[in-house]
Structures are given as C-alpha cells and as structure tokens.
PDB file of N, CA and C in Angstrom:
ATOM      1  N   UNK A   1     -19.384  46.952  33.281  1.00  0.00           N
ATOM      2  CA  UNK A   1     -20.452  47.552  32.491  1.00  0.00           C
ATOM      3  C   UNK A   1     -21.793  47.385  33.200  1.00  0.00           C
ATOM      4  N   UNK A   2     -21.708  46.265  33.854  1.00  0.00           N
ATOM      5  CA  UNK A   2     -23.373  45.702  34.470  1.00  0.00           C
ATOM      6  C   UNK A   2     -23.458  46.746  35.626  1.00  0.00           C
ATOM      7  N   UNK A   3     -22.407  47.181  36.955  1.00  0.00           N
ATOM      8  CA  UNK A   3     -22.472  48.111  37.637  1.00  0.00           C
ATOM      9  C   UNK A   3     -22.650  49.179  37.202  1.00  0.00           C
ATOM     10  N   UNK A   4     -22.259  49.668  36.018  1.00  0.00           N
ATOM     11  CA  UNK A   4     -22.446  51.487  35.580  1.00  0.00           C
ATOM     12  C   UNK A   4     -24.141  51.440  34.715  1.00  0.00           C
ATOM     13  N   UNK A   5     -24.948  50.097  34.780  1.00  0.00           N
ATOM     14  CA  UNK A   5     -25.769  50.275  33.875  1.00  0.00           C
ATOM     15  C   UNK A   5     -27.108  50.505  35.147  1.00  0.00           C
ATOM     16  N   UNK A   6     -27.515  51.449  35.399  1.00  0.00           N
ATOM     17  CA  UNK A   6     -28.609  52.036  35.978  1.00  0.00           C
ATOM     18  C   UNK A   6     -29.798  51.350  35.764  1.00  0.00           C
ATOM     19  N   UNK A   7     -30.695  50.923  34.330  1.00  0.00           N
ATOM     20  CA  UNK A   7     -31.684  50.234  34.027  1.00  0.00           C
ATOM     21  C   UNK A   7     -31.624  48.655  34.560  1.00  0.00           C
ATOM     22  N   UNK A   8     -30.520  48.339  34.767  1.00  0.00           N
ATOM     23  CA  UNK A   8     -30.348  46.573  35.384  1.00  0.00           C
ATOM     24  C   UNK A   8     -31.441  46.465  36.761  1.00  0.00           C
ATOM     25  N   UNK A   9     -31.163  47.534  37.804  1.00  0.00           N
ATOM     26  CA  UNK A   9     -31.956  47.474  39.201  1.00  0.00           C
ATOM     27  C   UNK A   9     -32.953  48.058  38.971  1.00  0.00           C
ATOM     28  N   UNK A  10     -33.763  46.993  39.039  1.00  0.00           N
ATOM     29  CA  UNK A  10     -35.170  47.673  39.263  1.00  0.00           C
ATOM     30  C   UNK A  10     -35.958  47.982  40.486  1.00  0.00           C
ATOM     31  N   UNK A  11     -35.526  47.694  41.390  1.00  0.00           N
ATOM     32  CA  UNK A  11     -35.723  47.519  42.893  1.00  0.00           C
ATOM     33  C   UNK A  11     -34.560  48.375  43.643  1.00  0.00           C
ATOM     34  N   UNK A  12     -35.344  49.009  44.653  1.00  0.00           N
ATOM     35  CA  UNK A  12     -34.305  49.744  45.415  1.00  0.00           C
ATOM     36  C   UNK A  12     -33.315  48.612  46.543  1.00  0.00           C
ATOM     37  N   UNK A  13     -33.827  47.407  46.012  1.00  0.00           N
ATOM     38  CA  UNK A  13     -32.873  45.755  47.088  1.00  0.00           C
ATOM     39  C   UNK A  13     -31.859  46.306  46.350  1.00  0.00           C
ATOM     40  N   UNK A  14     -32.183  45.779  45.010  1.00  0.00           N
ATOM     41  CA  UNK A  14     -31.220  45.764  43.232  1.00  0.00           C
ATOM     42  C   UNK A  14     -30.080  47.207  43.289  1.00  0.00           C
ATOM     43  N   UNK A  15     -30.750  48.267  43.139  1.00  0.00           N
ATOM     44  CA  UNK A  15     -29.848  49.577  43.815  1.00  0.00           C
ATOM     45  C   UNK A  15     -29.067  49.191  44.557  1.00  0.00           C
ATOM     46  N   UNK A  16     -29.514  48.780  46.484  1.00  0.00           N
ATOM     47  CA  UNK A  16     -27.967  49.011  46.998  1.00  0.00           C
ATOM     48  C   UNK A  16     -27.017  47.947  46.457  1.00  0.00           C
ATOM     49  N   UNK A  17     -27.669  46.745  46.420  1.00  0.00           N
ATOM     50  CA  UNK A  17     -26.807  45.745  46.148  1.00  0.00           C
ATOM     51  C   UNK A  17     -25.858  46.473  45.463  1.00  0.00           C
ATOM     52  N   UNK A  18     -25.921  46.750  43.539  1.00  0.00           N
ATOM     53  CA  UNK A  18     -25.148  47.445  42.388  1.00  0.00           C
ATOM     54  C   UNK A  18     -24.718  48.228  43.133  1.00  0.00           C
ATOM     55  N   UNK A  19     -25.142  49.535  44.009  1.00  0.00           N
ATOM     56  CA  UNK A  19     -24.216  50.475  44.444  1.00  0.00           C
ATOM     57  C   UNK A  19     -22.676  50.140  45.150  1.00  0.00           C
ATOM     58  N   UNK A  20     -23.440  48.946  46.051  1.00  0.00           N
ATOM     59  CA  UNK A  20     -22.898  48.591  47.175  1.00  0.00           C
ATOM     60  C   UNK A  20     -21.694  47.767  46.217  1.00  0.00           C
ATOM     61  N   UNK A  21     -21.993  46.882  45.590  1.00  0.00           N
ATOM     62  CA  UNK A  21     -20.517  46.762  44.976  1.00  0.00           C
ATOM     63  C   UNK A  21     -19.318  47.474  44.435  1.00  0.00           C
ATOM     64  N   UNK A  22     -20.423  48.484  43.353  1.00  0.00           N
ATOM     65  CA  UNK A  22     -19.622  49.401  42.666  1.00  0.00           C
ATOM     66  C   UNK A  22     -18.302  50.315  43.874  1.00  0.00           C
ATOM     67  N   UNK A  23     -18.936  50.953  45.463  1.00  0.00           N
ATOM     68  CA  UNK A  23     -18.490  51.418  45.971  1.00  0.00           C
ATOM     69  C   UNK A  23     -17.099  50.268  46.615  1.00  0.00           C
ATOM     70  N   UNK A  24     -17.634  49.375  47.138  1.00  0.00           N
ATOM     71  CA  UNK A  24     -16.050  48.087  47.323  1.00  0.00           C
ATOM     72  C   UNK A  24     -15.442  48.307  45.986  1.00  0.00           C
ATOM     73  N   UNK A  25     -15.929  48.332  45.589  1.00  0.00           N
ATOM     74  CA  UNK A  25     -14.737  48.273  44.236  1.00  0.00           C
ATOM     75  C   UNK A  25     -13.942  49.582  44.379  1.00  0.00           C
ATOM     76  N   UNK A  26     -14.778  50.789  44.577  1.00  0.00           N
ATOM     77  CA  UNK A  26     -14.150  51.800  44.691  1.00  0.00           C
ATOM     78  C   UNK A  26     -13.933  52.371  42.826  1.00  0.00           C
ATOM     79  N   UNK A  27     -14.677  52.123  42.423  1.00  0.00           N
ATOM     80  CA  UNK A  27     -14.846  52.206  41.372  1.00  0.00           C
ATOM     81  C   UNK A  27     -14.897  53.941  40.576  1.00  0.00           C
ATOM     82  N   UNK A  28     -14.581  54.659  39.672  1.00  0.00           N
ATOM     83  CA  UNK A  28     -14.455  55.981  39.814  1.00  0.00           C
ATOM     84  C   UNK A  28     -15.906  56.355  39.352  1.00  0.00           C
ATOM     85  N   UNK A  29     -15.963  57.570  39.936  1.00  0.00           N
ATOM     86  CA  UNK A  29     -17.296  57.847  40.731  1.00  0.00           C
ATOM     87  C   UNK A  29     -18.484  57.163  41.243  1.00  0.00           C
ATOM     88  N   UNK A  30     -18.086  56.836  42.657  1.00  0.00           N
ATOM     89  CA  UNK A  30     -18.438  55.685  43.593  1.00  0.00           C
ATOM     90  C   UNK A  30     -19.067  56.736  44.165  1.00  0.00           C
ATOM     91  N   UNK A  31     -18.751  58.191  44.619  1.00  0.00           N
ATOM     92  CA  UNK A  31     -19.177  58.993  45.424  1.00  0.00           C
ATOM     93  C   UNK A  31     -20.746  59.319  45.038  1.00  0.00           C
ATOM     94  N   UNK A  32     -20.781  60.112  43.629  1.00  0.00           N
ATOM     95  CA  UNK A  32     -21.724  60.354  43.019  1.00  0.00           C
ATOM     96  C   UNK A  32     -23.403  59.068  43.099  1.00  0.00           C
ATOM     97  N   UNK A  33     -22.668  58.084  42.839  1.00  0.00           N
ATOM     98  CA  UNK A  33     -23.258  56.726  42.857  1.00  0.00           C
ATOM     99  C   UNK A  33     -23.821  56.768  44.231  1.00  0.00           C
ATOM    100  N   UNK A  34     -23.097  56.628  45.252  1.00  0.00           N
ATOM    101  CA  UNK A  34     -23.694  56.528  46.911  1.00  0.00           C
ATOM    102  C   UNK A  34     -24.777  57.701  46.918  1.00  0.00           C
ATOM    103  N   UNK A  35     -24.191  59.128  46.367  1.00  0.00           N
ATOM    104  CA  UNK A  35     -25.510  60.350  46.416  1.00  0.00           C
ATOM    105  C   UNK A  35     -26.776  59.769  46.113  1.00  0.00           C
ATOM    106  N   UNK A  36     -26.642  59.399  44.401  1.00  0.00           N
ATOM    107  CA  UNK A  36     -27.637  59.060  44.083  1.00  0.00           C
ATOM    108  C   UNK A  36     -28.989  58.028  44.770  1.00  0.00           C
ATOM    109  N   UNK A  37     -28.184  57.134  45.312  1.00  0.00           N
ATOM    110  CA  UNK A  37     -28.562  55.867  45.868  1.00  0.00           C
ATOM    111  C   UNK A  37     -29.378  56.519  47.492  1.00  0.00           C
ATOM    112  N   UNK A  38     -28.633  57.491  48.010  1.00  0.00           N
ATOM    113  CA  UNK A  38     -29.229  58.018  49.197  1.00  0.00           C
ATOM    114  C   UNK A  38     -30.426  58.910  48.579  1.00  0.00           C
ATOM    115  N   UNK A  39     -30.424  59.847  47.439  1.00  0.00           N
ATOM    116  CA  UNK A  39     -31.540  60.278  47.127  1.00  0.00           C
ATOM    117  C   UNK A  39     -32.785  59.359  46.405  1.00  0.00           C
ATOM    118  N   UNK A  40     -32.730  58.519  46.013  1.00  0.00           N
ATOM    119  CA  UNK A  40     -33.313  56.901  45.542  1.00  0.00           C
ATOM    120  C   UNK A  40     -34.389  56.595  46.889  1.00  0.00           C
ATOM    121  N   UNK A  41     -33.286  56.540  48.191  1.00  0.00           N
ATOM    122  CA  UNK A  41     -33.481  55.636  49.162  1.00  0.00           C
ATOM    123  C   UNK A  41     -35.134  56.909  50.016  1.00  0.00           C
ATOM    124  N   UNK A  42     -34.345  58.162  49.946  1.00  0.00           N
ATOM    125  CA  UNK A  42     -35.220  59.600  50.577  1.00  0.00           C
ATOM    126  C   UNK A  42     -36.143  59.562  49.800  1.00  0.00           C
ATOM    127  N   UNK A  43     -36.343  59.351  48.769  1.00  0.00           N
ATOM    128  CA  UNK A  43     -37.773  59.442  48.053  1.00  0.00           C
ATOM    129  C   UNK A  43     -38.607  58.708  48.005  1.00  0.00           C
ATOM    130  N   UNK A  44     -38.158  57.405  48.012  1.00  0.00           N
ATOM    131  CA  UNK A  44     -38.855  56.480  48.487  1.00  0.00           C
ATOM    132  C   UNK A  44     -39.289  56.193  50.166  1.00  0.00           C
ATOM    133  N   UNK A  45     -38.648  57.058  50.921  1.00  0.00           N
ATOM    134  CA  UNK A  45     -38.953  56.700  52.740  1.00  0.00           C
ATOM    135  C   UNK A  45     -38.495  56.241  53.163  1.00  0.00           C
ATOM    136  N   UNK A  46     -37.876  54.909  52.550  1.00  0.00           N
ATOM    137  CA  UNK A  46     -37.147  54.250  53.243  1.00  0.00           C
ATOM    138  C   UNK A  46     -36.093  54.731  54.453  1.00  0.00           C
ATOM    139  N   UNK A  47     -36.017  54.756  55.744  1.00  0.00           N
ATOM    140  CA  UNK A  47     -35.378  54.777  56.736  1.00  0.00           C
ATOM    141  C   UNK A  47     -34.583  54.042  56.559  1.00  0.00           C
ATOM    142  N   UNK A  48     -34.988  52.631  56.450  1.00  0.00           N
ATOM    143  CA  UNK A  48     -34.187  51.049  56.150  1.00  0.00           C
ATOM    144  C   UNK A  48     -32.858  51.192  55.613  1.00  0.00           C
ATOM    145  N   UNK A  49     -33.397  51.787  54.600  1.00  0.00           N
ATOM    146  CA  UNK A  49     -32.585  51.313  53.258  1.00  0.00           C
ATOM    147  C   UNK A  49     -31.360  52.884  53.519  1.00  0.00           C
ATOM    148  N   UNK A  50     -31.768  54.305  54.044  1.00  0.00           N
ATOM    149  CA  UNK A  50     -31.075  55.132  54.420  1.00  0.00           C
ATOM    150  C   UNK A  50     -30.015  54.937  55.881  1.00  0.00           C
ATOM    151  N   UNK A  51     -30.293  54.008  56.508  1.00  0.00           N
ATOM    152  CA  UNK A  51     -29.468  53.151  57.510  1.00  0.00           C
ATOM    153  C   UNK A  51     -28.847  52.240  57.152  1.00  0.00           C
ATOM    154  N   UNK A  52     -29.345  51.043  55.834  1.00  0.00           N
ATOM    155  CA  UNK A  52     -28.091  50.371  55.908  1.00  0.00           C
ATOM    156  C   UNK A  52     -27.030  50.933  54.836  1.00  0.00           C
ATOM    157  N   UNK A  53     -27.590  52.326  54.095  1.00  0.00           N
ATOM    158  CA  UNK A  53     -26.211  52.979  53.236  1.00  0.00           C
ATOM    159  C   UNK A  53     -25.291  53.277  54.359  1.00  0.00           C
ATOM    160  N   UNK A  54     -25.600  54.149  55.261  1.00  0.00           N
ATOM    161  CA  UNK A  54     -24.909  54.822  56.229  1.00  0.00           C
ATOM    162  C   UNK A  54     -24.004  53.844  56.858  1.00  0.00           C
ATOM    163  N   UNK A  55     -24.128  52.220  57.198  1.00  0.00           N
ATOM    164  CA  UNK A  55     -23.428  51.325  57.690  1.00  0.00           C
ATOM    165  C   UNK A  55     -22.671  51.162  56.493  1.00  0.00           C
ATOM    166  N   UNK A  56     -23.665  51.154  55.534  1.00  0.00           N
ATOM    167  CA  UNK A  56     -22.195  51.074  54.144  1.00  0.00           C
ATOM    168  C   UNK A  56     -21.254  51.477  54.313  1.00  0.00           C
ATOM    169  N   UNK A  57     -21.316  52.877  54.498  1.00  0.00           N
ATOM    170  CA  UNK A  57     -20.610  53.717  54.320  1.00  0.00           C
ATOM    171  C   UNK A  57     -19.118  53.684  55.140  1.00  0.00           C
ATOM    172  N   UNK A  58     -19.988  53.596  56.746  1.00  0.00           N
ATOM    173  CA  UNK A  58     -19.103  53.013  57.442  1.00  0.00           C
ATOM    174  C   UNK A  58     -18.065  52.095  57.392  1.00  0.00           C
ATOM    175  N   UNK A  59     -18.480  50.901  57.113  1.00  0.00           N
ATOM    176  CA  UNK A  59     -18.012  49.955  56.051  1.00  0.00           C
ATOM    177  C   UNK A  59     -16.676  50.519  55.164  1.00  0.00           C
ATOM    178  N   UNK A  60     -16.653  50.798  54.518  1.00  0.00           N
ATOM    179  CA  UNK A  60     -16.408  51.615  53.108  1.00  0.00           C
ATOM    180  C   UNK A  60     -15.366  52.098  53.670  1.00  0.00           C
ATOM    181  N   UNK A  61     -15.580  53.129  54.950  1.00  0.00           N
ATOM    182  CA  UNK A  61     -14.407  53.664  55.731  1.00  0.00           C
ATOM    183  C   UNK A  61     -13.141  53.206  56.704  1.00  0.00           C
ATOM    184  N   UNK A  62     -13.986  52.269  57.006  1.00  0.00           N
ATOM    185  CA  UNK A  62     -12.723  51.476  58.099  1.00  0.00           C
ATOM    186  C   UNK A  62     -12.332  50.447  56.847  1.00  0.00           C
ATOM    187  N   UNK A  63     -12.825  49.827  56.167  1.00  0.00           N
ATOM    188  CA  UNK A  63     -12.059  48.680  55.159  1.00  0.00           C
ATOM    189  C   UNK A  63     -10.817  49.625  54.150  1.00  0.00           C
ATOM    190  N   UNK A  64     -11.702  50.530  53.542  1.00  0.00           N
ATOM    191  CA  UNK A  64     -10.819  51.200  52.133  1.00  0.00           C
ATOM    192  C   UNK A  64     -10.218  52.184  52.723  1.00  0.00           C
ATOM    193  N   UNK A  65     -10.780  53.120  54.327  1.00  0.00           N
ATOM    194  CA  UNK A  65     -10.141  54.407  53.781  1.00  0.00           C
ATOM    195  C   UNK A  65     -11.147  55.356  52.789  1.00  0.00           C
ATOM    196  N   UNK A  66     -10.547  56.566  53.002  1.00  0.00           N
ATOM    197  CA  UNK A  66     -11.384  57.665  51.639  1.00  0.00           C
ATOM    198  C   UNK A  66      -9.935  58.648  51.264  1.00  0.00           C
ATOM    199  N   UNK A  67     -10.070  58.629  50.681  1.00  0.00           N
ATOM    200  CA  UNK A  67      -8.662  59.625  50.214  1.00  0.00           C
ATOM    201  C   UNK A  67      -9.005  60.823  50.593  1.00  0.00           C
ATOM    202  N   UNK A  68      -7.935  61.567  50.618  1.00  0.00           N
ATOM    203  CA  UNK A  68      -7.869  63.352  51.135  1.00  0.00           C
ATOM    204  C   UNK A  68      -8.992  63.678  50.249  1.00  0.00           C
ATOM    205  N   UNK A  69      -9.052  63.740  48.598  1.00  0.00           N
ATOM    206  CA  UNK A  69      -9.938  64.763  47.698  1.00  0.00           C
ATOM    207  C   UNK A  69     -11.096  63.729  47.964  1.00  0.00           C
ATOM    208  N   UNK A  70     -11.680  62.737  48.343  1.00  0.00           N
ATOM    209  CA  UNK A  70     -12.523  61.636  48.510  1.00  0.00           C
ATOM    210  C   UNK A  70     -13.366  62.221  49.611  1.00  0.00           C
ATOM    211  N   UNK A  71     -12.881  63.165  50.696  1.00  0.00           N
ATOM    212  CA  UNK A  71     -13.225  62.626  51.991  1.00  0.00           C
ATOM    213  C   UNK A  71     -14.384  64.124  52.169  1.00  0.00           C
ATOM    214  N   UNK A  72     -14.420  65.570  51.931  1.00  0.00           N
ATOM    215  CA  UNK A  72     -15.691  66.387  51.535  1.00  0.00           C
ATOM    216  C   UNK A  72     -17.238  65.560  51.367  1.00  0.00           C
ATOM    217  N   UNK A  73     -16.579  65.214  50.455  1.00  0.00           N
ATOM    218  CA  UNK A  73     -17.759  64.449  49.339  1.00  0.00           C
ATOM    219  C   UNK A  73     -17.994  63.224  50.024  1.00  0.00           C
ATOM    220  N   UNK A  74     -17.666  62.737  50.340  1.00  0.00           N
ATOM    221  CA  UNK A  74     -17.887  61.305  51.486  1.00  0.00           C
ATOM    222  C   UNK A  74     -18.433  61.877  52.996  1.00  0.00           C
ATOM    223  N   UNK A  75     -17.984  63.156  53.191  1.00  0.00           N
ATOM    224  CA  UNK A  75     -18.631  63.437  54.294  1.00  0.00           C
ATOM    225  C   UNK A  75     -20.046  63.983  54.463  1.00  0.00           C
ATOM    226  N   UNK A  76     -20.150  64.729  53.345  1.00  0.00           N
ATOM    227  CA  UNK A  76     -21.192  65.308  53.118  1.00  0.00           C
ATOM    228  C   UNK A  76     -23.052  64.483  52.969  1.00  0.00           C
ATOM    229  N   UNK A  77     -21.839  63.255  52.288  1.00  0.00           N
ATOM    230  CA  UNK A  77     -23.354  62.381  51.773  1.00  0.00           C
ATOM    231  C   UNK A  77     -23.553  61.712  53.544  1.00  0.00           C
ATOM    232  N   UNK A  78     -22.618  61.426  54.052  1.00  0.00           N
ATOM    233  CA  UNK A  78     -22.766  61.011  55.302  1.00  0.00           C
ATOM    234  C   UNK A  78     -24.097  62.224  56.187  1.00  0.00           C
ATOM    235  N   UNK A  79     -23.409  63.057  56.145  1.00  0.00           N
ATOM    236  CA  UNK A  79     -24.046  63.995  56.657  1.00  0.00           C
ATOM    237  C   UNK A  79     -25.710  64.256  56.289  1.00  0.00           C
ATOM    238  N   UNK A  80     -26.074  64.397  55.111  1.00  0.00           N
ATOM    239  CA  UNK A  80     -27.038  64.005  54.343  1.00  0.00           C
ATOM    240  C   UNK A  80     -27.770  62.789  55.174  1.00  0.00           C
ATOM    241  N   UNK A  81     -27.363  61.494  54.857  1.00  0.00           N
ATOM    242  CA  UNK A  81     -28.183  60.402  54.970  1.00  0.00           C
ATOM    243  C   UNK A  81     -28.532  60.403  56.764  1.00  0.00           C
ATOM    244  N   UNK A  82     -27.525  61.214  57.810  1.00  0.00           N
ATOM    245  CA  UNK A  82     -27.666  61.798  59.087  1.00  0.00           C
ATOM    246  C   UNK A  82     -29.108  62.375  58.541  1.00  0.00           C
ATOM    247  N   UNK A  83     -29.480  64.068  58.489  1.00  0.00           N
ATOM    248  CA  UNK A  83     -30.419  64.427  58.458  1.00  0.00           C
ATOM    249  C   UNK A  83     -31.737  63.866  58.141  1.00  0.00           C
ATOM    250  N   UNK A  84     -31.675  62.675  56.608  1.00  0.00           N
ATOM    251  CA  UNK A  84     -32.681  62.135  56.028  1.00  0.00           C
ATOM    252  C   UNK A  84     -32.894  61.266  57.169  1.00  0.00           C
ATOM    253  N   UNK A  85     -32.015  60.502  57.818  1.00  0.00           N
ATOM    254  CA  UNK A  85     -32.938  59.419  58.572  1.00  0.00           C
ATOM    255  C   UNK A  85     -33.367  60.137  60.014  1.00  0.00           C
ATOM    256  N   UNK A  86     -32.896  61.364  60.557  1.00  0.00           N
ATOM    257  CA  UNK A  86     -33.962  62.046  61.709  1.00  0.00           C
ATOM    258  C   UNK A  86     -34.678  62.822  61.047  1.00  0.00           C
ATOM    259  N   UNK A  87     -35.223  62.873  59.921  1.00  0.00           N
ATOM    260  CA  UNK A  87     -36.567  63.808  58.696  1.00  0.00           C
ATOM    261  C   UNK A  87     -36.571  64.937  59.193  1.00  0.00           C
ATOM    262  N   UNK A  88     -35.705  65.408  58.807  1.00  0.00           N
ATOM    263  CA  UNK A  88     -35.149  66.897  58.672  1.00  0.00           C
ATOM    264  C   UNK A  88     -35.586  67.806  57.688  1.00  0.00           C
ATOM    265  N   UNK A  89     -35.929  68.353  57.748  1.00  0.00           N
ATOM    266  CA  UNK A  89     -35.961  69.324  55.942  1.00  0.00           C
ATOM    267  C   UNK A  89     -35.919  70.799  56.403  1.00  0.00           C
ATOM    268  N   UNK A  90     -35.547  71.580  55.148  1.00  0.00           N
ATOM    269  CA  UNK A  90     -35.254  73.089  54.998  1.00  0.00           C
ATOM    270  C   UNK A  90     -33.992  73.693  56.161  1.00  0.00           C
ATOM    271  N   UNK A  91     -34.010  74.384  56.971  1.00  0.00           N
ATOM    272  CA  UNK A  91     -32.802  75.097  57.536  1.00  0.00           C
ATOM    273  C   UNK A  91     -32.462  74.278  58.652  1.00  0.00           C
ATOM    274  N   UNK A  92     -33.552  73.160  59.130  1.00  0.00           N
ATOM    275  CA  UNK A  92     -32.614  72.639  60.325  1.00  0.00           C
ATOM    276  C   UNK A  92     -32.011  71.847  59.627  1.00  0.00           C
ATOM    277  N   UNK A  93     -32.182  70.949  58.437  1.00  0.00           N
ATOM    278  CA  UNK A  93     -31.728  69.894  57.448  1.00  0.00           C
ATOM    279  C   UNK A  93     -30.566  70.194  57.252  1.00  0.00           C
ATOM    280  N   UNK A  94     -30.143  71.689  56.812  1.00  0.00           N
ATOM    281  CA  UNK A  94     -28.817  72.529  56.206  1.00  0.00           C
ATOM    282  C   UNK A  94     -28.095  72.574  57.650  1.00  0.00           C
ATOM    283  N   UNK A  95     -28.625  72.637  58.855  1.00  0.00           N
ATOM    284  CA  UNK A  95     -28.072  73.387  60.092  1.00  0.00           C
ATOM    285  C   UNK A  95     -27.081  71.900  60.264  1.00  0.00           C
ATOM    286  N   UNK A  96     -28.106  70.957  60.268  1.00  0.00           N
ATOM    287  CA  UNK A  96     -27.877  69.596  61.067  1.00  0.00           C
ATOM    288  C   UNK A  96     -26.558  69.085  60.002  1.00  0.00           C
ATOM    289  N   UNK A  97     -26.779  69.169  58.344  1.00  0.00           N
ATOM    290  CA  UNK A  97     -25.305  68.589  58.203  1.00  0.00           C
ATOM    291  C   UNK A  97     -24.313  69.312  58.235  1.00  0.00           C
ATOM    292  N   UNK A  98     -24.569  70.662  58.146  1.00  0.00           N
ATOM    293  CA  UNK A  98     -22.899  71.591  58.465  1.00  0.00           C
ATOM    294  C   UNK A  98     -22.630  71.302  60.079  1.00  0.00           C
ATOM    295  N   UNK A  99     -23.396  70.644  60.739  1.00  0.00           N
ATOM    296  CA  UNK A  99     -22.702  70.271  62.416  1.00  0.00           C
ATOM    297  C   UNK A  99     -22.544  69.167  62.158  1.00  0.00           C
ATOM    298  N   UNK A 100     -22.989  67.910  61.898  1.00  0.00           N
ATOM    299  CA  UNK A 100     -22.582  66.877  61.044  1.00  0.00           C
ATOM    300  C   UNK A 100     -21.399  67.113  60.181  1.00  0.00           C
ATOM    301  N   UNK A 101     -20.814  67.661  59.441  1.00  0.00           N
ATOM    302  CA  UNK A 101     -19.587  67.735  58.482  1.00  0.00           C
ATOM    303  C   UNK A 101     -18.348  68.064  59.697  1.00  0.00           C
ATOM    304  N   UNK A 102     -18.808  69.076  60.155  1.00  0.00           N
ATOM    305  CA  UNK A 102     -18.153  69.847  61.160  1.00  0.00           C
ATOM    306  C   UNK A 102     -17.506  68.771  62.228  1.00  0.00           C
ATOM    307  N   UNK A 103     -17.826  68.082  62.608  1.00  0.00           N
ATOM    308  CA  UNK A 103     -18.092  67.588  63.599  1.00  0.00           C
ATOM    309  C   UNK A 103     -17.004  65.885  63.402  1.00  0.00           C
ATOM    310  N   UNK A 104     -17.663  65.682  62.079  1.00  0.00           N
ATOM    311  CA  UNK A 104     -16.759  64.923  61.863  1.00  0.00           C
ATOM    312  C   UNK A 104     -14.996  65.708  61.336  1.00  0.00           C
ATOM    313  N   UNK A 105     -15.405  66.526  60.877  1.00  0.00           N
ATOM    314  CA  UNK A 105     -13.854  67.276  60.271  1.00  0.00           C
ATOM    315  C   UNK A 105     -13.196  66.882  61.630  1.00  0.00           C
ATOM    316  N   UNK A 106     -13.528  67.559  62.611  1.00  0.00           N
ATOM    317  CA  UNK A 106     -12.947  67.574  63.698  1.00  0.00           C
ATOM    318  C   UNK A 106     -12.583  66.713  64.302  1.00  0.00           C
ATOM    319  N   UNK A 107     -13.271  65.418  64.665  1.00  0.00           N
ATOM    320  CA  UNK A 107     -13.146  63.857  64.639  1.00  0.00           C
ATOM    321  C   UNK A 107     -11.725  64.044  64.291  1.00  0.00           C
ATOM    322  N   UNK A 108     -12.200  63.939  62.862  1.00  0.00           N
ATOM    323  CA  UNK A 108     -10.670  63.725  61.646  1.00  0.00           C
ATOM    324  C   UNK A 108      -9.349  64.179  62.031  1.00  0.00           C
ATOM    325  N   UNK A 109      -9.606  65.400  62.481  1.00  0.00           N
ATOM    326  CA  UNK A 109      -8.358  66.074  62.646  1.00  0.00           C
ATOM    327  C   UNK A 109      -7.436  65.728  64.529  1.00  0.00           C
ATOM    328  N   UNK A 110      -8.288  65.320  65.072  1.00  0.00           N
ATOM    329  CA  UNK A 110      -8.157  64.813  66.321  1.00  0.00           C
ATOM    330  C   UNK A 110      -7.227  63.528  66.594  1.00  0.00           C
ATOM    331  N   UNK A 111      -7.866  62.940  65.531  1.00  0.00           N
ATOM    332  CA  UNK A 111      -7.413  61.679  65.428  1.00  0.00           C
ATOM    333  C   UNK A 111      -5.742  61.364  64.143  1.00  0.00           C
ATOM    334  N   UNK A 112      -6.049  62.646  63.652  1.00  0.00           N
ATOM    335  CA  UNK A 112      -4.369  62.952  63.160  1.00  0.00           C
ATOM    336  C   UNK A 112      -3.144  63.113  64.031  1.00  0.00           C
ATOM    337  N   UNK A 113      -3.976  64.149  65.061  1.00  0.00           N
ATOM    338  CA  UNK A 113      -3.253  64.757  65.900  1.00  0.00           C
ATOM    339  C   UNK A 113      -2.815  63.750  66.583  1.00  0.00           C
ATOM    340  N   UNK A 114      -3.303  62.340  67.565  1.00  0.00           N
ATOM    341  CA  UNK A 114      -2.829  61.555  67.958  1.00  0.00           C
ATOM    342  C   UNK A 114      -2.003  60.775  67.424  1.00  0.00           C
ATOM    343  N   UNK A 115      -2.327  60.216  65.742  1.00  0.00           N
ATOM    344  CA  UNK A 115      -1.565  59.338  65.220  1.00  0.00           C
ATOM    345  C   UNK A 115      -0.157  60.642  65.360  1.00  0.00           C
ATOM    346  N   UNK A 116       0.075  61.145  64.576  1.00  0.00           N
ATOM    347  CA  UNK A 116       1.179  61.909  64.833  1.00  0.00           C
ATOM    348  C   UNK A 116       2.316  62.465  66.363  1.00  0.00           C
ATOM    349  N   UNK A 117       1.309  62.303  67.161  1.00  0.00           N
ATOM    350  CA  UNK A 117       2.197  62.250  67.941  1.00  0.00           C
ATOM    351  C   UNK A 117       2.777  61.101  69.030  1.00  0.00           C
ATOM    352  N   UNK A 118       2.130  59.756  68.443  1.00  0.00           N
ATOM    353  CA  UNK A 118       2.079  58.203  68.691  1.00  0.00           C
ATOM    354  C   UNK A 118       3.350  57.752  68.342  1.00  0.00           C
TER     355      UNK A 118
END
C-alpha cells in the first residue's frame, strides 16, 4: 500500500527510492510507475536523477528480465529517458527514440538469433 501511495514521497530522492522498489518487486504496473518517475525526473532537470533511472532500468533488465508484452513499453521509456538526458525536444526528440527503440529491437533480435543457434 505504502509503494502505490504517491503522497508518501515528497522528494524526487523519496520518488526513485518508492519507484525503485516498486519496480524490483516488479509489481503490476511497474512500467507506468518508471514513466511517471522519468517525467517527475524531466520536469524537474534533473539529468541526475534521469541517469540513475536509466541504470535502473538497466538493472531491472539483466536481474528480472522484461517479458515479451513488458518489453515495447520498457523500451520506449528507455528510449525516452535516452532523448531527455541529451535535451532533445520536438522532431529530433521523436527521431532520436524511434532509432533508440529500433535499435534496441534489433539488439534483441540479434541476440535471439545467437542464443538459438548456440
């Protein structure tokens, strides 16, 4: 209950911390939660705080994994917190995470291709 309660953090420290658990937990809608927390982090400027989500995130990926329907939506915010921390905005912002999404898809699928034929 204390993780889903938004008014507890009053501080964007307080934010990642709560996020940052809720997401180890893997908790259902963890995704939404990380969005939020990256748009939190962009409005406020913070670079900081938009770098250590992104290690989160990282984090998040080599420990848990993201599931198949998980992994869009996990890429995207990735992609996102990419643009926000080189201050991007309007069409290169849009340009930079569809090559960002892209880019990782491809990663992804590369690295299928090997496990599979390992």
């Amino acid at each position: 209950m204390q993780l889903k309660n938004d008014e507890i953090a009053q501080t964007l420290s307080d934010s990642f911390l709560q996020t940052s658990l809720y997401a180890d937990l893997k908790l259902e809608g963890f995704l939404p939660r990380l969005k939020q927390l990256r748009e939190k982090a962009a409005k406020a400027k913070s670079s900081s705080f938009l770098e250590f989500l992104l290690m989160k995130m990282h984090s998040l990926f080599l420990r848990l994994g993201v599931d198949h329907n998980e992994q869009p939506g996990f890429l995207h915010i990735a992609a996102e917190l990419s643009a926000d921390i080189k201050g991007l905005n309007g069409e290169e912002r849009q340009r930079e995470i569809e090559k960002y999404t892209t880019d990782l898809r491809r990663k992804s699928q590369v690295q299928q291709l090997r496990e599979n034929l390992g």
